[in-house]
N, C-alpha and C. Protein backbone atom coordinates (compact mmCIF):
# COMPACT_ATOMS: atom_id res chain seq x y z
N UNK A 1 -102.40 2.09 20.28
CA UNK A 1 -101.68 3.30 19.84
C UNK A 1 -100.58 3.62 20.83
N UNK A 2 -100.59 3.91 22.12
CA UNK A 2 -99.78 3.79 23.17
C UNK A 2 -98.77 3.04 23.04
N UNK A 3 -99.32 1.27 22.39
CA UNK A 3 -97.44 0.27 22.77
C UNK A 3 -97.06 0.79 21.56
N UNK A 4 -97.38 1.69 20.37
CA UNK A 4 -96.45 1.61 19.46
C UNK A 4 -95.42 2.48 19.45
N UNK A 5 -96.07 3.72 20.08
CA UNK A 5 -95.31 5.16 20.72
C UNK A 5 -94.12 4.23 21.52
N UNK A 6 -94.80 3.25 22.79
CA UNK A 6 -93.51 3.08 23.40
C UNK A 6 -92.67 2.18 22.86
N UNK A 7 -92.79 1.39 22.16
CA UNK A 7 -92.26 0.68 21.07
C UNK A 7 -91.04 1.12 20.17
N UNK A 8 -91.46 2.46 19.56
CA UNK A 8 -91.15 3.48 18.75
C UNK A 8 -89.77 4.11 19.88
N UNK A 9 -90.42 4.25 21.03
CA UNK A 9 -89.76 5.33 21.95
C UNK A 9 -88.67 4.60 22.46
N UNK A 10 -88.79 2.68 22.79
CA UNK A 10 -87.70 1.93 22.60
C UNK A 10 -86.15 1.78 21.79
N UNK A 11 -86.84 1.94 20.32
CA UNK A 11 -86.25 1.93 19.50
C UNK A 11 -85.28 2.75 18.93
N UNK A 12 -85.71 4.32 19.34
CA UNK A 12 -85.02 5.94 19.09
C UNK A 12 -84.13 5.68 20.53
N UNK A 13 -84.50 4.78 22.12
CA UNK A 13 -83.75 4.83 22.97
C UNK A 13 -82.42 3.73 22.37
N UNK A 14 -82.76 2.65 22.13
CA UNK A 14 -81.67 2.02 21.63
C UNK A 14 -80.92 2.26 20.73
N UNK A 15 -81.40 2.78 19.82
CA UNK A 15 -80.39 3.75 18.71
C UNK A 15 -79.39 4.63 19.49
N UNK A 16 -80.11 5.33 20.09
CA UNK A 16 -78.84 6.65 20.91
C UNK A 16 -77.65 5.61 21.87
N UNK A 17 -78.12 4.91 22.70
CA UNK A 17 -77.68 4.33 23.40
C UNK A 17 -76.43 3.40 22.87
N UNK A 18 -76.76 3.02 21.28
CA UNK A 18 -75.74 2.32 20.24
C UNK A 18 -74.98 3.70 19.91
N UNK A 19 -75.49 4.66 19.39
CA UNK A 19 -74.53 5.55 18.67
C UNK A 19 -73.46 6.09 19.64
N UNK A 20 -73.76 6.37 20.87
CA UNK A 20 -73.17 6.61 22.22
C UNK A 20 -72.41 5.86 22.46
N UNK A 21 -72.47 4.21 22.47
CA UNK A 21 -71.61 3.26 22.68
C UNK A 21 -70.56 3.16 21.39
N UNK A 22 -70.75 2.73 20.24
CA UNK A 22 -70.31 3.37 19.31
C UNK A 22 -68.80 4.27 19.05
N UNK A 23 -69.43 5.53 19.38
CA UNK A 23 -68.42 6.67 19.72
C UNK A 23 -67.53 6.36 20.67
N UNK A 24 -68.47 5.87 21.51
CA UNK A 24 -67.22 5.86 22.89
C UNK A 24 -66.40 5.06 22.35
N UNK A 25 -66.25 3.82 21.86
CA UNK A 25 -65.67 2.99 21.94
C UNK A 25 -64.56 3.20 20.66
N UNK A 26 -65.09 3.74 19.39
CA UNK A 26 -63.87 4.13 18.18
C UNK A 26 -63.15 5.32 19.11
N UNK A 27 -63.42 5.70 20.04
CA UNK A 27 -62.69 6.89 20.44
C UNK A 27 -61.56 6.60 21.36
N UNK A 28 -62.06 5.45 21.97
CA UNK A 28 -61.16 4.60 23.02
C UNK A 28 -60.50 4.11 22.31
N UNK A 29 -60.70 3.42 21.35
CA UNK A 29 -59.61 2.22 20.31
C UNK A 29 -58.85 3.52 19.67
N UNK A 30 -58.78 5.07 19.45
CA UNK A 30 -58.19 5.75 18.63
C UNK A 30 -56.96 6.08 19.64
N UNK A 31 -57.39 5.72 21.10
CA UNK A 31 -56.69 6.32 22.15
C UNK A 31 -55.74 5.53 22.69
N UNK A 32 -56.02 4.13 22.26
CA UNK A 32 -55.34 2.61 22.84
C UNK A 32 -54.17 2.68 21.28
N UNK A 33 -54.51 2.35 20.31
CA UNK A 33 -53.64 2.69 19.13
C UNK A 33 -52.92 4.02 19.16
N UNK A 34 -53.47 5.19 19.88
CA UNK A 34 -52.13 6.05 19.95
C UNK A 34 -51.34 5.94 20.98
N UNK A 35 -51.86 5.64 22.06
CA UNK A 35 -51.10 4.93 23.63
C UNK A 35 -50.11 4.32 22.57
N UNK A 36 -50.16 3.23 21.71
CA UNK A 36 -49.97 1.82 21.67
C UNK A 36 -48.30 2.73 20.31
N UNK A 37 -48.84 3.34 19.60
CA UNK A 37 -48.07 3.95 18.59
C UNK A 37 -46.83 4.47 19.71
N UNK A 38 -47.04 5.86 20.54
CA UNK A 38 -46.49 6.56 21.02
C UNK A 38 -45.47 5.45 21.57
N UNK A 39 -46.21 4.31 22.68
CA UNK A 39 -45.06 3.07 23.13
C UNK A 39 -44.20 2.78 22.53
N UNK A 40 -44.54 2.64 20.77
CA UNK A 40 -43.49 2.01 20.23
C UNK A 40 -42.76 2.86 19.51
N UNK A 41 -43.20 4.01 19.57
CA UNK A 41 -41.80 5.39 19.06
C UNK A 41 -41.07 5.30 20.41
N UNK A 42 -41.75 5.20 21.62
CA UNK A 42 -40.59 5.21 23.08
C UNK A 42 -39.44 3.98 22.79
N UNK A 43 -39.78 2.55 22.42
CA UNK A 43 -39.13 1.88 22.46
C UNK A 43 -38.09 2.17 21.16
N UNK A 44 -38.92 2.18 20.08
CA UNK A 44 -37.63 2.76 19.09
C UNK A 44 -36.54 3.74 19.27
N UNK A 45 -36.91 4.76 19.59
CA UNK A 45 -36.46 5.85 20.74
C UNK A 45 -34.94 5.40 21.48
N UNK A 46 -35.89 4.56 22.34
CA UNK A 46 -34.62 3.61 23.42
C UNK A 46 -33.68 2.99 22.51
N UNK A 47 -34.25 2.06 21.77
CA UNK A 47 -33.18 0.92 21.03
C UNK A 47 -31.79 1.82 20.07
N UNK A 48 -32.40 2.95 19.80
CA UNK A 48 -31.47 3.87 18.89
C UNK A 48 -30.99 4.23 19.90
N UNK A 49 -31.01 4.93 21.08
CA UNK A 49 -30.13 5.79 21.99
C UNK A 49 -29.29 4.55 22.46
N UNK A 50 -29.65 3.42 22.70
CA UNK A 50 -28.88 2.19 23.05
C UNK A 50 -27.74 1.59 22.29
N UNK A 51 -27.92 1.77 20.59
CA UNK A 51 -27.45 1.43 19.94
C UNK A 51 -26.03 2.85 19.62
N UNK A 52 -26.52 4.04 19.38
CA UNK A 52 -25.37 5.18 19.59
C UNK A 52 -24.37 4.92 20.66
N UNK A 53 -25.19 4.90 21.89
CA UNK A 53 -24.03 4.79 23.36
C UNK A 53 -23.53 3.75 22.81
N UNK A 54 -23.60 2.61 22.43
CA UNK A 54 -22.74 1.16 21.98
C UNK A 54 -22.12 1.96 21.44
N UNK A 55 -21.83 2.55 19.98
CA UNK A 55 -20.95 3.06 18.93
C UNK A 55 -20.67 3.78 19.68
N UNK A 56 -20.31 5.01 20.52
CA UNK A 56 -19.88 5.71 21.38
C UNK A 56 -19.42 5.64 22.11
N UNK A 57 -19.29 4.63 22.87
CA UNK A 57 -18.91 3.48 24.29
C UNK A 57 -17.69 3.02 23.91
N UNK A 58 -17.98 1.95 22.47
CA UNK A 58 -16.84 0.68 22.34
C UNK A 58 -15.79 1.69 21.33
N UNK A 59 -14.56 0.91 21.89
CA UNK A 59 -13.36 0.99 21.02
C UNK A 59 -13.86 0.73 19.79
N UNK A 60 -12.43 2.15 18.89
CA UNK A 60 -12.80 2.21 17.33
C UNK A 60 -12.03 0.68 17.33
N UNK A 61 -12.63 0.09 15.97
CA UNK A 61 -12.24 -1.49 15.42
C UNK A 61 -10.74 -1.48 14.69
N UNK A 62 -9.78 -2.01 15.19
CA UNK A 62 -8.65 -2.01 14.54
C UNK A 62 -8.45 -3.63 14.06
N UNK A 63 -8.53 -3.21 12.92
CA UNK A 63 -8.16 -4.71 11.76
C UNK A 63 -6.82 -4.50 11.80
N UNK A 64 -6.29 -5.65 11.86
CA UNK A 64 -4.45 -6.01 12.13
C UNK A 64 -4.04 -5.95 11.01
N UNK A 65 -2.65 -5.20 10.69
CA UNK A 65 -2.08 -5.06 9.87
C UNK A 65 -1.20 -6.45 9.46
N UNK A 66 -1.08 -7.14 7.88
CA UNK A 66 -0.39 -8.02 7.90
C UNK A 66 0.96 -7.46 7.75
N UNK A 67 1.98 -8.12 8.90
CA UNK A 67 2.76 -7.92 8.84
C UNK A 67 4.07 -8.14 7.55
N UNK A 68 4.92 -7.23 7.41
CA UNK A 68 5.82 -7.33 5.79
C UNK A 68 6.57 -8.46 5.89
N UNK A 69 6.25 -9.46 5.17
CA UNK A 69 6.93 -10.79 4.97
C UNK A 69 8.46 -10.52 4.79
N UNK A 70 8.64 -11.21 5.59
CA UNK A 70 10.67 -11.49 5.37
C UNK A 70 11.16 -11.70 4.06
N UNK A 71 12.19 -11.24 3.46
CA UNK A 71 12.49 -12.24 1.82
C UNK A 71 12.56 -13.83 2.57
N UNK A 72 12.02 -14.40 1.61
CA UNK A 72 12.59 -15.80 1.96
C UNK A 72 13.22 -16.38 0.49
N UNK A 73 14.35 -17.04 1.26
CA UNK A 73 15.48 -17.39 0.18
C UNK A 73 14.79 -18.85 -0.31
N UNK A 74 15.42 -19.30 -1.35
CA UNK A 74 15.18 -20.33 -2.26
C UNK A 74 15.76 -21.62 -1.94
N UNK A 75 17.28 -21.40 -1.03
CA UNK A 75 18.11 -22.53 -0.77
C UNK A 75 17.76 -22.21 0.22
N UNK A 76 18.73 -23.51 0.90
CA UNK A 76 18.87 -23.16 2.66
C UNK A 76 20.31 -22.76 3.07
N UNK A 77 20.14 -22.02 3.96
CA UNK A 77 21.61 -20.80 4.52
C UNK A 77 20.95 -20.06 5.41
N UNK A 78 22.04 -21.11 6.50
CA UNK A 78 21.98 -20.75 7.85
C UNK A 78 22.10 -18.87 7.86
N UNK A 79 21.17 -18.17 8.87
CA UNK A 79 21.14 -17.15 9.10
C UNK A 79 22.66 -16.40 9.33
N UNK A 80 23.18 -17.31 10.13
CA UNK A 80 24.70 -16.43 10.30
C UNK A 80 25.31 -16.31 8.97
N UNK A 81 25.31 -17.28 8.08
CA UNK A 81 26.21 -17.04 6.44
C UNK A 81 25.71 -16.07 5.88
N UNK A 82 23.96 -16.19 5.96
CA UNK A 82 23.37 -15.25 5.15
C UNK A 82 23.66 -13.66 5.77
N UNK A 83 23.90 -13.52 6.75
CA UNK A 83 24.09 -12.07 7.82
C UNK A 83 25.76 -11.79 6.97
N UNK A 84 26.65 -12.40 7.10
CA UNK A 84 27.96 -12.26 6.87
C UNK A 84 28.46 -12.14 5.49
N UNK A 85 27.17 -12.90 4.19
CA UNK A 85 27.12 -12.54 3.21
C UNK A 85 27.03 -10.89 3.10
N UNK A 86 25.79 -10.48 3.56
CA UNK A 86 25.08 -9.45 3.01
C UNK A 86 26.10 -8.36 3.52
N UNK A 87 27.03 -8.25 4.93
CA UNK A 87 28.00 -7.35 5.47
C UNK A 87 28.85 -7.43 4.69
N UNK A 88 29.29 -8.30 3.85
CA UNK A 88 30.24 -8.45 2.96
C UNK A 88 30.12 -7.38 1.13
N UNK A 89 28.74 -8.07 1.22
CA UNK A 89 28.37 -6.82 0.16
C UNK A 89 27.67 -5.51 0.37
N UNK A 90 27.38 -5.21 1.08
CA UNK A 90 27.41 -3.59 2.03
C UNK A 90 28.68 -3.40 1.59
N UNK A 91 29.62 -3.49 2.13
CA UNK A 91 31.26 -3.42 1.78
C UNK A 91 32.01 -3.20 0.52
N UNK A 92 31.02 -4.20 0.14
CA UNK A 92 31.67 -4.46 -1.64
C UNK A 92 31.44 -3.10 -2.09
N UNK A 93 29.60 -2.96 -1.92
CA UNK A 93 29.31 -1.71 -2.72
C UNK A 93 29.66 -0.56 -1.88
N UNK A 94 30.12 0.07 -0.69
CA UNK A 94 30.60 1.05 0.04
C UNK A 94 32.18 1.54 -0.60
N UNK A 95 32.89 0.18 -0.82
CA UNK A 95 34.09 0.49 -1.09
C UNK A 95 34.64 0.62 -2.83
N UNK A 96 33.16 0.40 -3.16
CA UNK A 96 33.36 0.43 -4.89
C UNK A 96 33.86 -0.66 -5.40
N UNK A 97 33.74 -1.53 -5.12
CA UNK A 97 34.27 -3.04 -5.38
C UNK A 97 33.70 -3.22 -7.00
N UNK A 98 32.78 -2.67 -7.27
CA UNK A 98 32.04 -3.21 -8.43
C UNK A 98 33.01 -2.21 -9.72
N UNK A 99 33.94 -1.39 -9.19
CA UNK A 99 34.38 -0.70 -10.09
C UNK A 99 35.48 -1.00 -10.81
N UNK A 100 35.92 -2.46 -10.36
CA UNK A 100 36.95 -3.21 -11.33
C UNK A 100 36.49 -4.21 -12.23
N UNK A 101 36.99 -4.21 -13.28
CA UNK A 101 36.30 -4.92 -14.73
C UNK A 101 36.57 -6.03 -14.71
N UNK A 102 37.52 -6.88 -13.93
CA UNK A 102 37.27 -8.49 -13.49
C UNK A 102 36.56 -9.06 -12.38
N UNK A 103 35.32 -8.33 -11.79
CA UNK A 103 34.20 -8.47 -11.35
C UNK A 103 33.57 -9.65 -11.81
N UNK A 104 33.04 -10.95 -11.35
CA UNK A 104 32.28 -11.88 -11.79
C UNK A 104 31.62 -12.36 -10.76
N UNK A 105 30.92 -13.29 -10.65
CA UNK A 105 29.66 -14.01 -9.32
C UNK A 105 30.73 -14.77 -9.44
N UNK A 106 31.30 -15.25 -9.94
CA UNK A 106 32.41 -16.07 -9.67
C UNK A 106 33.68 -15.72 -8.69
N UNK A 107 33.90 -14.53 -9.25
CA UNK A 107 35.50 -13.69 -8.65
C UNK A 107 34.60 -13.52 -7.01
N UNK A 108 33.51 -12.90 -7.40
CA UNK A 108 33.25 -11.97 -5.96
C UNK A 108 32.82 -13.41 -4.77
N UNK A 109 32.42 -14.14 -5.41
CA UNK A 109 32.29 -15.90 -4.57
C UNK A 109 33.15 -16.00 -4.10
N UNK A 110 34.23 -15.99 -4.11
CA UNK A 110 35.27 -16.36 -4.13
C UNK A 110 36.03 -15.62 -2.99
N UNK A 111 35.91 -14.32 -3.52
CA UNK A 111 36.54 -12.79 -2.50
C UNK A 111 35.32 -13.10 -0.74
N UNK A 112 34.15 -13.33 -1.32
CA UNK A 112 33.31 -13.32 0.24
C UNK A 112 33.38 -15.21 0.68
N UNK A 113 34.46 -15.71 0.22
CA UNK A 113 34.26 -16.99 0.93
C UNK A 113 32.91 -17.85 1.27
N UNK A 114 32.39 -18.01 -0.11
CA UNK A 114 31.51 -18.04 0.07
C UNK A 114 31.04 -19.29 -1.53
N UNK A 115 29.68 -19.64 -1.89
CA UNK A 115 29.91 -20.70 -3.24
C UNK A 115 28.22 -19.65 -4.20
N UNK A 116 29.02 -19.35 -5.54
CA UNK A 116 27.86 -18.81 -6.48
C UNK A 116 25.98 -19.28 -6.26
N UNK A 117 25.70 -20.27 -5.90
CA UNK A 117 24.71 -19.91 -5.19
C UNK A 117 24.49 -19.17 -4.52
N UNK A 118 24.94 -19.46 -3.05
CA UNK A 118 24.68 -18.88 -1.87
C UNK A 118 24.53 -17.17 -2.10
N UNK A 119 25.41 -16.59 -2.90
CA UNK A 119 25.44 -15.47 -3.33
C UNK A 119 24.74 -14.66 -4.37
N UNK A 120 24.44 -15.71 -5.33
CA UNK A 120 23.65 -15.54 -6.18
C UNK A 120 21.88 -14.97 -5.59
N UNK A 121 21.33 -15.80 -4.70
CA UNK A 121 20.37 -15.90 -4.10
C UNK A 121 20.33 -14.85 -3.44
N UNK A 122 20.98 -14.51 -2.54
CA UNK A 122 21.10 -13.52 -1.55
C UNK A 122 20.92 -12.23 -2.29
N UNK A 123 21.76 -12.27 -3.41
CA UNK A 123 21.55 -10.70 -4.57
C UNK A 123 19.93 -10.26 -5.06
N UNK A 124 19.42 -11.84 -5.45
CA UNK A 124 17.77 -11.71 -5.91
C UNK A 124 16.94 -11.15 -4.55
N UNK A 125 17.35 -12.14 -3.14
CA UNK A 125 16.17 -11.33 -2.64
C UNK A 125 16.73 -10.12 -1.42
N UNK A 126 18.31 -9.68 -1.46
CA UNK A 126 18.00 -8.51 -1.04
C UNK A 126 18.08 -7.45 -1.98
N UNK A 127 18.41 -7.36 -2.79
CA UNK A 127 18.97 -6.58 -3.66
C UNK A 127 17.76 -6.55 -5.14
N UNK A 128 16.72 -7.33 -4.84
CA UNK A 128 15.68 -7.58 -5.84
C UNK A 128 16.30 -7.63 -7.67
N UNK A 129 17.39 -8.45 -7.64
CA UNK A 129 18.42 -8.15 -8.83
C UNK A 129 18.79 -9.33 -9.24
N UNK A 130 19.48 -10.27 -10.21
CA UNK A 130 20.08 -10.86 -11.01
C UNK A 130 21.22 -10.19 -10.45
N UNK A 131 22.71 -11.09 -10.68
CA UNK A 131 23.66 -10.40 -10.09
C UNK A 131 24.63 -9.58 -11.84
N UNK A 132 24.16 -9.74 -12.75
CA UNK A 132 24.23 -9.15 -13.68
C UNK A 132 23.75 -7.50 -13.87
N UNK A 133 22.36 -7.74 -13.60
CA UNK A 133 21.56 -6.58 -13.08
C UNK A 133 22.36 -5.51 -12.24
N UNK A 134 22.28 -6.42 -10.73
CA UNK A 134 22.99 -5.48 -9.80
C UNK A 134 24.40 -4.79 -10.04
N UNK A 135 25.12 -5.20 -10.71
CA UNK A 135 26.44 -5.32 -11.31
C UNK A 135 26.27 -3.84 -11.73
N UNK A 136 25.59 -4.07 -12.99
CA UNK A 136 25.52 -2.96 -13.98
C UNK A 136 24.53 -1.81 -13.72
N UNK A 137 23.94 -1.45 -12.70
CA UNK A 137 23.48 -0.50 -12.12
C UNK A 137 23.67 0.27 -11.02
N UNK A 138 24.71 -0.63 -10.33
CA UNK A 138 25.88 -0.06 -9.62
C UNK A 138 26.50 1.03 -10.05
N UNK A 139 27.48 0.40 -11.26
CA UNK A 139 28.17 1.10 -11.94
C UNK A 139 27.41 2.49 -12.74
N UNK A 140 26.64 2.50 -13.09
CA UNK A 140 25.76 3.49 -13.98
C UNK A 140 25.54 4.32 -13.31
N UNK A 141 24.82 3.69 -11.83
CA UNK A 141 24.54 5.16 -10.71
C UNK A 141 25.57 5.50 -10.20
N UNK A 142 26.79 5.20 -9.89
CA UNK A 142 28.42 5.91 -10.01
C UNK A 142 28.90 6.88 -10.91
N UNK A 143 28.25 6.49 -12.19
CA UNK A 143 28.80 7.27 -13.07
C UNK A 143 27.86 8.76 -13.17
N UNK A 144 26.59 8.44 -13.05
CA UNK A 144 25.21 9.61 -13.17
C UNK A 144 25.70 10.59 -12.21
N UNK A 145 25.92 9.47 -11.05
CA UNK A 145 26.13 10.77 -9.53
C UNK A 145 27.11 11.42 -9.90
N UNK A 146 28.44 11.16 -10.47
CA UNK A 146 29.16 11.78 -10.97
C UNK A 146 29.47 12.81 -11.78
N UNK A 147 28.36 12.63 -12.59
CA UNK A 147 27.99 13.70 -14.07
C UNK A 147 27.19 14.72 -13.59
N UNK A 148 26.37 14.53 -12.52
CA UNK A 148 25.64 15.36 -11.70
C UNK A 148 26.17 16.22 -10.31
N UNK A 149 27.23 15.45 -10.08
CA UNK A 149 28.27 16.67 -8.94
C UNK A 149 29.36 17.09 -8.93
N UNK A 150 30.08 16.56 -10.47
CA UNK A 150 31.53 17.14 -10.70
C UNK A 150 31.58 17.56 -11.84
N UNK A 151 31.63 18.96 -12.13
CA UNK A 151 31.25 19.95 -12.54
C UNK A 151 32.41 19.44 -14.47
N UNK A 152 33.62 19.50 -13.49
CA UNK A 152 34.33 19.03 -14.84
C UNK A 152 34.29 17.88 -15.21
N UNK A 153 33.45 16.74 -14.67
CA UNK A 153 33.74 15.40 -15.18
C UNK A 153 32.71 14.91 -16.62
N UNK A 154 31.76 16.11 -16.41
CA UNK A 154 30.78 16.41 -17.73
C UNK A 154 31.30 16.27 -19.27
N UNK A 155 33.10 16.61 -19.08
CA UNK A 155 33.55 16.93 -20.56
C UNK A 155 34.18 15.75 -20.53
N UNK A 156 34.27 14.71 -19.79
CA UNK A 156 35.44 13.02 -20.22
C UNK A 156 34.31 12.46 -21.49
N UNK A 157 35.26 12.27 -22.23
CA UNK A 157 34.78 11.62 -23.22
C UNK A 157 34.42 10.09 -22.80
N UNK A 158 32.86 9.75 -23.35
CA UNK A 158 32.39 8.31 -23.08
C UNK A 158 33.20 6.99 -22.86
N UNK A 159 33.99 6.67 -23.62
CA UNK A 159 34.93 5.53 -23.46
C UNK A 159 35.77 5.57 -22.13
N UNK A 160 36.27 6.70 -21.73
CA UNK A 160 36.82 6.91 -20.38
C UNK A 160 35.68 6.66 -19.47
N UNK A 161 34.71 7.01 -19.66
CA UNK A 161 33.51 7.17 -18.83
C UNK A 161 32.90 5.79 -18.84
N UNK A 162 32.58 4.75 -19.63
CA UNK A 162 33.10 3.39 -19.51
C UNK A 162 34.00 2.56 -18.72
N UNK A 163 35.12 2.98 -19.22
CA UNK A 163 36.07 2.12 -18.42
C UNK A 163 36.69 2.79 -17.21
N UNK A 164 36.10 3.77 -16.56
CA UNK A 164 35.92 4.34 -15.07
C UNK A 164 34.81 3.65 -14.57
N UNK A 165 33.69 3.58 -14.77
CA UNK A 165 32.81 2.54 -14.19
C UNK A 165 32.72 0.87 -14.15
N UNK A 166 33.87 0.30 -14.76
CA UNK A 166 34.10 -0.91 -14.50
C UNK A 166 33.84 -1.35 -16.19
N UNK A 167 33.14 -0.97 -17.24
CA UNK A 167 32.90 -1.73 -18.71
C UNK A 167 34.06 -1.94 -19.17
N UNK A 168 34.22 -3.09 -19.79
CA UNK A 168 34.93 -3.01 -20.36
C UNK A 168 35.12 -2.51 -22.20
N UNK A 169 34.00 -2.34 -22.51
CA UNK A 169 33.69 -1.61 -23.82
C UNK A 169 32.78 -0.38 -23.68
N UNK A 170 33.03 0.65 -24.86
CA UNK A 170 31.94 1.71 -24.94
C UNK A 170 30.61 1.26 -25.00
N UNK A 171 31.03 0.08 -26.18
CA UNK A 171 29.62 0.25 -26.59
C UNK A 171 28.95 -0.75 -25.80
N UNK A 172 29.24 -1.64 -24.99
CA UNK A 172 28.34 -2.33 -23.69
C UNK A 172 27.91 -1.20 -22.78
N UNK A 173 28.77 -0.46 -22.25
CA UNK A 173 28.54 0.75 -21.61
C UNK A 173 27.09 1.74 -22.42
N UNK A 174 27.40 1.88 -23.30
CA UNK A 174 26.18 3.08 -23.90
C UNK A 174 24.83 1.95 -23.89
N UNK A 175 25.09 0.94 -24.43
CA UNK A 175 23.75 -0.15 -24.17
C UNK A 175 23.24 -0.23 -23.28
N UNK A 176 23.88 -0.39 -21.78
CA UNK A 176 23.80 -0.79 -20.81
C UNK A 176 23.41 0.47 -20.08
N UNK A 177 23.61 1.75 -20.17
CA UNK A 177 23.67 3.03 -19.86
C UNK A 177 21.96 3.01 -20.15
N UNK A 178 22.21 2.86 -21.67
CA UNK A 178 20.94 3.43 -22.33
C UNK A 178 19.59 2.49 -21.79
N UNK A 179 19.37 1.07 -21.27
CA UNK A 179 18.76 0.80 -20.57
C UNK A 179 18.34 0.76 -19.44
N UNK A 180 19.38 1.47 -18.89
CA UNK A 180 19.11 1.97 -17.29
C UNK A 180 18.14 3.10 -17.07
N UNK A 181 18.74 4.33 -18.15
CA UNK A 181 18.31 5.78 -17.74
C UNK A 181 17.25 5.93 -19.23
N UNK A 182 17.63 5.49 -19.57
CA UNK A 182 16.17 5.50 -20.96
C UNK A 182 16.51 6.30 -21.65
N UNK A 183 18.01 6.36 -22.10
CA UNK A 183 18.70 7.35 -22.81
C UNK A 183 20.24 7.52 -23.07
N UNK A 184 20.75 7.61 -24.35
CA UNK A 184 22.32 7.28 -24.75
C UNK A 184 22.94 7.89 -23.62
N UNK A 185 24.40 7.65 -22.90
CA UNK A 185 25.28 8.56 -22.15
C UNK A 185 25.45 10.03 -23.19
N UNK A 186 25.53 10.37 -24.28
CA UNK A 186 25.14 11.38 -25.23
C UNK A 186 24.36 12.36 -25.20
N UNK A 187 23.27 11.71 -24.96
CA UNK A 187 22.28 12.42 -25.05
C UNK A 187 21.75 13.26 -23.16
N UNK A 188 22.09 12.23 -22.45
CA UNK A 188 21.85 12.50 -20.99
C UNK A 188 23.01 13.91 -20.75
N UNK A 189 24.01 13.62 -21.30
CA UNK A 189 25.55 14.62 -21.02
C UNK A 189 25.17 16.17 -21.58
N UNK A 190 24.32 15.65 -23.07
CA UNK A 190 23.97 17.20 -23.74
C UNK A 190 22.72 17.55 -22.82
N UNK A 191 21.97 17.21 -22.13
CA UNK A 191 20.89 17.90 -21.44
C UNK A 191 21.39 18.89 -19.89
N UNK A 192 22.22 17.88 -19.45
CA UNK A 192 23.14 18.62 -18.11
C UNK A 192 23.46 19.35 -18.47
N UNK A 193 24.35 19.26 -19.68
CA UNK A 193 24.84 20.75 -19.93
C UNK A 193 23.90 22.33 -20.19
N UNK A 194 23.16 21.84 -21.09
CA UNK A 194 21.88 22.47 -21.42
C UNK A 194 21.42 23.37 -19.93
N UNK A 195 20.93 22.45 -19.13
CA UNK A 195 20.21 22.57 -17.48
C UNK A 195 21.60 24.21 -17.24
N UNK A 196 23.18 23.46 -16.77
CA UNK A 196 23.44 23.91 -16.53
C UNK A 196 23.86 25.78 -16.90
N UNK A 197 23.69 25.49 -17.96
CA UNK A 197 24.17 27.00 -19.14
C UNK A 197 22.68 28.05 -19.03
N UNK A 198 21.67 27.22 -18.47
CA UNK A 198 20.32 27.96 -18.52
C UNK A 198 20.22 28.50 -16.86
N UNK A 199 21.10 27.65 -15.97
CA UNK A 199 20.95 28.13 -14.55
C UNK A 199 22.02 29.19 -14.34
């Protein structure tokens, strides 16, 4: 009866002695995993404050601008012709050159010492024009600026107003008008007036 008591009394000792060990030990592992957690919020912690000071530290990123391509011409012409061309027509159009009606890529070749290519070319890429084009929009914005700052030049009848801008016909002129400004010389003349009688 005695060994079973101590037997018994073994058994209730080893139990406690497990439940004790037990505890201790999920309590330690709860303490090593939060040690272990907390470490790695410190290091996350670090790597972000590391990573801000970088963005904070380094120069903002400047991507290079591509620079605006030169026109480049179609033939070849030496830079000095092409320089002495283009001063030549600065000139042309400064001095109103375009405002005489025997105007041609031919005539004006000719006037800048120079051969209908070479000139031709030079019109497309500085002037972004056909020399037809450039021709006739010359003349048109001569005539607009005109209708718009000389008060009496509003009442010349169209055909004068033609063959003051270099046409040699009305009705190339009103065509040519009317594709420029998106509207007959007629109809543009009755609105100025209009503007003006209302101001």
């Amino acid at each position: 009866m005695d060994s079973w008591i101590i037997v018994i009394g073994i058994i209730i000792f080893l139990i406690i002695v497990g439940l004790v060990y037990l505890l201790f030990f999920k309590k330690k592992k709860k303490t090593e995993d939060k040690d272990l957690t907390t470490f790695q919020e410190i290091q996350i912690e670090e790597k972000e404050e590391t990573i801000n000071n970088k963005i904070e530290v380094s120069e903002p990123i400047i991507i290079p601008q591509k620079k605006a391509e030169e026109p480049q011409l179609n033939i070849s012409i030496s830079s000095k012709t092409e320089k002495e061309i283009l001063r030549k027509l600065d000139l042309f159009e400064k001095n109103r050159g375009f405002l005489r009606k025997d105007v041609t890529l031919n005539s004006l070749s000719k006037q800048f010492q120079t051969n209908t290519k070479y000139l031709s070319e030079i019109i497309k890429i500085h002037r972004n024009k056909q020399f037809n084009n450039y021709l006739n929009e010359l003349r048109i914005d001569y005539i607009v600026n005109r209708l718009l700052t000389e008060p009496q030049y509003i009442n010349t009848k169209i055909g004068y107003l033609a063959s003051d801008c270099g046409f040699t016909s009305h009705s190339t002129f009103t065509t040519i008008f009317t594709q420029i400004m998106d509207e007959s010389p007629s109809v543009y003349i009755k609105k100025i007036k209009e503007e003006r009688k209302s101001n």
